[in-house]
C-alpha atoms as a PDB file:
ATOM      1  CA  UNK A   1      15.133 -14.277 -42.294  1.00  0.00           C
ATOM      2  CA  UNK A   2      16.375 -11.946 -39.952  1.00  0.00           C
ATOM      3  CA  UNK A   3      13.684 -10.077 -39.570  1.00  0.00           C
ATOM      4  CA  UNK A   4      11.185 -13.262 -38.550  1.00  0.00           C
ATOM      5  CA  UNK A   5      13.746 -13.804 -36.044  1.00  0.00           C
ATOM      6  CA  UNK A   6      13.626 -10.626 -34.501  1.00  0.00           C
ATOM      7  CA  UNK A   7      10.167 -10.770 -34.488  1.00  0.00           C
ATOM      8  CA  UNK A   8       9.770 -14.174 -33.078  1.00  0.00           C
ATOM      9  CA  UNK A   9      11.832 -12.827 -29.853  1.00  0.00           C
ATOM     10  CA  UNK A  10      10.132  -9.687 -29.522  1.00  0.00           C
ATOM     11  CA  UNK A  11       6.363 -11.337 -29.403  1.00  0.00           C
ATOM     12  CA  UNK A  12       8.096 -14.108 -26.645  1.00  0.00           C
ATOM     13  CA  UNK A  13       9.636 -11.587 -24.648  1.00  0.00           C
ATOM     14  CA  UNK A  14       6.137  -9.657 -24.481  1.00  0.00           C
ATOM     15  CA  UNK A  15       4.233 -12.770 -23.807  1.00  0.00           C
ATOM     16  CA  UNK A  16       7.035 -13.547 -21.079  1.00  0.00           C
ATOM     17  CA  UNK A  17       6.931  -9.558 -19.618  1.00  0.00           C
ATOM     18  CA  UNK A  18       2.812  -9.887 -19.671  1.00  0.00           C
ATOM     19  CA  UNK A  19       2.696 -12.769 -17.645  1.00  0.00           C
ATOM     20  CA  UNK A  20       5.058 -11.434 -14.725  1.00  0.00           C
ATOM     21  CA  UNK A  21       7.452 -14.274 -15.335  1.00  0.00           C
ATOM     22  CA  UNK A  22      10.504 -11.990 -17.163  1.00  0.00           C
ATOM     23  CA  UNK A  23      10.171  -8.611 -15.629  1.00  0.00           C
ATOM     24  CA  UNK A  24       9.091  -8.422 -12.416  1.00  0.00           C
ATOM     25  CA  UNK A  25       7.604 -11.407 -10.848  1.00  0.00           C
ATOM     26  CA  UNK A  26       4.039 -11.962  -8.972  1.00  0.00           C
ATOM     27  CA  UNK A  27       2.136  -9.383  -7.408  1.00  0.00           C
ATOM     28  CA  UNK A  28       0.401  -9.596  -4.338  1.00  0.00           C
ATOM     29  CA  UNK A  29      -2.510  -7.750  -3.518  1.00  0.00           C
ATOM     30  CA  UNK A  30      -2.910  -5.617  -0.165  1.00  0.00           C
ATOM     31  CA  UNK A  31      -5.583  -4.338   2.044  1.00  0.00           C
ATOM     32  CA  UNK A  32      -5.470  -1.492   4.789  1.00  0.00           C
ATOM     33  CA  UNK A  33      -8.079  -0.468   7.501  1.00  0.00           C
ATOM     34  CA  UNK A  34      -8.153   1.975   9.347  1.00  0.00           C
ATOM     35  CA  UNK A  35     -10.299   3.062  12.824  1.00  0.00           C
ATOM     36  CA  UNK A  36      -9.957   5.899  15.371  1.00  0.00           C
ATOM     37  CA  UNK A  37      -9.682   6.012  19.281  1.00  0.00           C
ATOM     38  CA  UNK A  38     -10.048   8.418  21.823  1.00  0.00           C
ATOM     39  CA  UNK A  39      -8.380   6.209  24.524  1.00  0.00           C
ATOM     40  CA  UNK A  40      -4.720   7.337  25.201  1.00  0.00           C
ATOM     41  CA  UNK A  41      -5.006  10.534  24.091  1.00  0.00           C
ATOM     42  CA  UNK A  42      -6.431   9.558  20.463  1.00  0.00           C
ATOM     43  CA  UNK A  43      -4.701   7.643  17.920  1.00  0.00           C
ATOM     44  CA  UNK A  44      -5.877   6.050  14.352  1.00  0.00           C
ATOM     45  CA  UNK A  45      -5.003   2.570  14.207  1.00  0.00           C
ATOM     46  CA  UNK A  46      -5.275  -0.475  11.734  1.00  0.00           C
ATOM     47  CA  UNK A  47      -3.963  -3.642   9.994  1.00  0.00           C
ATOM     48  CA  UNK A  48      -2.278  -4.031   6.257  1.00  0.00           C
ATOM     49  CA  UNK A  49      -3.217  -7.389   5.249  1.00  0.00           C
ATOM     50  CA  UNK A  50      -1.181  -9.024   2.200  1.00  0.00           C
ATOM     51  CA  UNK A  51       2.488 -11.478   1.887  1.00  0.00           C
ATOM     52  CA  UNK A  52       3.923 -12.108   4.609  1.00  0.00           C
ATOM     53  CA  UNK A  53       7.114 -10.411   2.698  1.00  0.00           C
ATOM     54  CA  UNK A  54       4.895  -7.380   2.104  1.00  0.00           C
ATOM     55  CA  UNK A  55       3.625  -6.378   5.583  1.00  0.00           C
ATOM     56  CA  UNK A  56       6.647  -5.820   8.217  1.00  0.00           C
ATOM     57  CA  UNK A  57       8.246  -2.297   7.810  1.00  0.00           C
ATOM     58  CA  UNK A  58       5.669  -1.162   5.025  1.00  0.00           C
ATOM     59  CA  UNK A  59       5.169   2.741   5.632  1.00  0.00           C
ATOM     60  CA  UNK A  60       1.591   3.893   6.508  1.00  0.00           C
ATOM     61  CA  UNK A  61       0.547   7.037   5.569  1.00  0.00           C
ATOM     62  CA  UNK A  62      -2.930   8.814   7.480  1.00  0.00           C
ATOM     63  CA  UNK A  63      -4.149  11.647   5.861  1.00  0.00           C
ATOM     64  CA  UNK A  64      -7.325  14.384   5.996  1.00  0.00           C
ATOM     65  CA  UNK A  65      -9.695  14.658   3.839  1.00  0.00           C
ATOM     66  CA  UNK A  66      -9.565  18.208   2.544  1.00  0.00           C
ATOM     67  CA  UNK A  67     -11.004  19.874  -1.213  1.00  0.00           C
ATOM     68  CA  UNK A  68      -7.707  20.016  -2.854  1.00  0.00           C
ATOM     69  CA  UNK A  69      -5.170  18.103  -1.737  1.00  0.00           C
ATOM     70  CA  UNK A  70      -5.590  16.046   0.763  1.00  0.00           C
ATOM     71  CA  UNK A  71      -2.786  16.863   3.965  1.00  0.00           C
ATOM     72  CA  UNK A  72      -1.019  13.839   6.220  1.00  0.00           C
ATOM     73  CA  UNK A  73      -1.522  13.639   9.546  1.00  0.00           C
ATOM     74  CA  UNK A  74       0.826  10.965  10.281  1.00  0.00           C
ATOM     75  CA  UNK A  75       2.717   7.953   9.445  1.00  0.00           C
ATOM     76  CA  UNK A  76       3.945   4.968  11.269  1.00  0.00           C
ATOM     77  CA  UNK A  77       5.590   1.444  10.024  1.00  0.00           C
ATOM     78  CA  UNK A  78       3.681  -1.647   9.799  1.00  0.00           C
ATOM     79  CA  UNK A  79       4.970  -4.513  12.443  1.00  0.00           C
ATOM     80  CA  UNK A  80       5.484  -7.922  11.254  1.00  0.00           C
ATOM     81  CA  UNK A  81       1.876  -8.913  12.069  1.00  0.00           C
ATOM     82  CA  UNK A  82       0.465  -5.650  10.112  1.00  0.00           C
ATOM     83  CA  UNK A  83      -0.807  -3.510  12.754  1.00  0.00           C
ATOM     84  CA  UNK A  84       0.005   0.281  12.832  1.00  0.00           C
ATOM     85  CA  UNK A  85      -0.816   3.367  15.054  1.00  0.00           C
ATOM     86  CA  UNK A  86      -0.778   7.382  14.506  1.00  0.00           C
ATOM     87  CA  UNK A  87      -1.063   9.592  17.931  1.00  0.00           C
ATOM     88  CA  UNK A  88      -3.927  11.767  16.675  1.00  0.00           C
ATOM     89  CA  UNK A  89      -4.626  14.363  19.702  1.00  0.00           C
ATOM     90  CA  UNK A  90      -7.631  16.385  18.969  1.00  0.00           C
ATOM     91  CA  UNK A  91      -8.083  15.444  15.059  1.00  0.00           C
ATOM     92  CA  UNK A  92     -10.135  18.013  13.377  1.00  0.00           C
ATOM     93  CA  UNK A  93     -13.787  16.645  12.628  1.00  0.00           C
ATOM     94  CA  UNK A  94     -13.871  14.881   9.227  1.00  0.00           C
ATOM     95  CA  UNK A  95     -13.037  12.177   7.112  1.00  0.00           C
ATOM     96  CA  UNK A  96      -9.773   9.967   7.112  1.00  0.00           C
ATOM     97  CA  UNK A  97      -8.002   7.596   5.220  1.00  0.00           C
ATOM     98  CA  UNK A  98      -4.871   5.555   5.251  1.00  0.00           C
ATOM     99  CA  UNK A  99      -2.429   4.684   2.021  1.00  0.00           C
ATOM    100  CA  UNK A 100       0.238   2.429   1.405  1.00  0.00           C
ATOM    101  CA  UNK A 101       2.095   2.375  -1.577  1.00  0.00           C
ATOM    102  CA  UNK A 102       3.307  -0.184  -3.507  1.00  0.00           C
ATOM    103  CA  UNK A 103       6.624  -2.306  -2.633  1.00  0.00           C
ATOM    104  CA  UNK A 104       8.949  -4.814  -4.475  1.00  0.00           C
ATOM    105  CA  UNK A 105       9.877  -7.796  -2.991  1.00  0.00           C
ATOM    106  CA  UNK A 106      14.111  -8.247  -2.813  1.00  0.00           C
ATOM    107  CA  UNK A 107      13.355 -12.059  -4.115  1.00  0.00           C
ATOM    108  CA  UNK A 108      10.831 -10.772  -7.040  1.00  0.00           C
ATOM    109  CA  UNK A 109       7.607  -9.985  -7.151  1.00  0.00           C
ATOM    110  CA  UNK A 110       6.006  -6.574  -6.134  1.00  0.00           C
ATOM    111  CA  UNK A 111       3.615  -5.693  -3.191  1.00  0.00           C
ATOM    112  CA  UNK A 112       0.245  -3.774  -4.505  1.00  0.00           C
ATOM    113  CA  UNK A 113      -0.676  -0.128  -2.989  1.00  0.00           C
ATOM    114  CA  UNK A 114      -3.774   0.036  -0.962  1.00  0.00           C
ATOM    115  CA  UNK A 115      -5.649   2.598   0.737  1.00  0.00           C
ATOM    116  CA  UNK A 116      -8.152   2.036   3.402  1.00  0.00           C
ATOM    117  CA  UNK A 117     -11.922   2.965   3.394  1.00  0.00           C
ATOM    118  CA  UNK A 118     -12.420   6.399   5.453  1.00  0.00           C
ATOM    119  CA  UNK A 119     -13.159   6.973   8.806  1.00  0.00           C
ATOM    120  CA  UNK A 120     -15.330   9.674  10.316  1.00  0.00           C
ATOM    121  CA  UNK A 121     -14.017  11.519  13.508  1.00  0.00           C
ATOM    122  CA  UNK A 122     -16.461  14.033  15.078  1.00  0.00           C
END
């Protein structure tokens, strides 16, 4: 008997923890772009699209692509309406990318990662 019982709460506890309801909440995707500038000096710029709850004060990350690991050139915070910008004076030619990582939401719920498409700078 006790061992049907035990096994009854274990398979609704994983049913409850695969749906998001019991451990963690709803997730909400994101989305990041990312474009470069010449005009002020040069800067990369963008928008991180996703919650409302997951946008404002979200850390932005730019970085080079490199072989190997990949270095950052710069991060800023995203303002309430999503928009960032990285001073970039005299990038190197190449490819770059921005990256946000995932957040959790103080209500519940978490905020996906995303990382932009590249952009080329000559």
């Amino acid at each position: 008997m006790k061992g049907k019982a035990f096994l009854g709460l274990l398979v609704t506890l994983l049913a409850l923890s695969a749906g998001g309801i019991a451990f963690g909440g709803p997730k909400f995707p994101s989305k990041l772009s990312i474009g470069y500038s010449r005009s002020s000096g040069g800067y990369f710029a963008g928008d991180l699209k996703s919650h409302r709850g997951c946008v404002d004060g979200r850390k932005v990350v730019v970085y080079r692509k490199k072989r190997g690991h990949d270095p950052a050139v710069g991060n800023d915070t995203a303002a309430p309406n999503g928009t960032w910008r990285v001073a970039a004076r005299r990038p190197k030619a190449g490819d770059y990318y921005a990256k946000a990582k995932g957040a959790r939401l103080k209500r519940g719920g978490r905020c996906g990662a995303a990382k932009s498409a590249s952009t080329h700078v000559s």
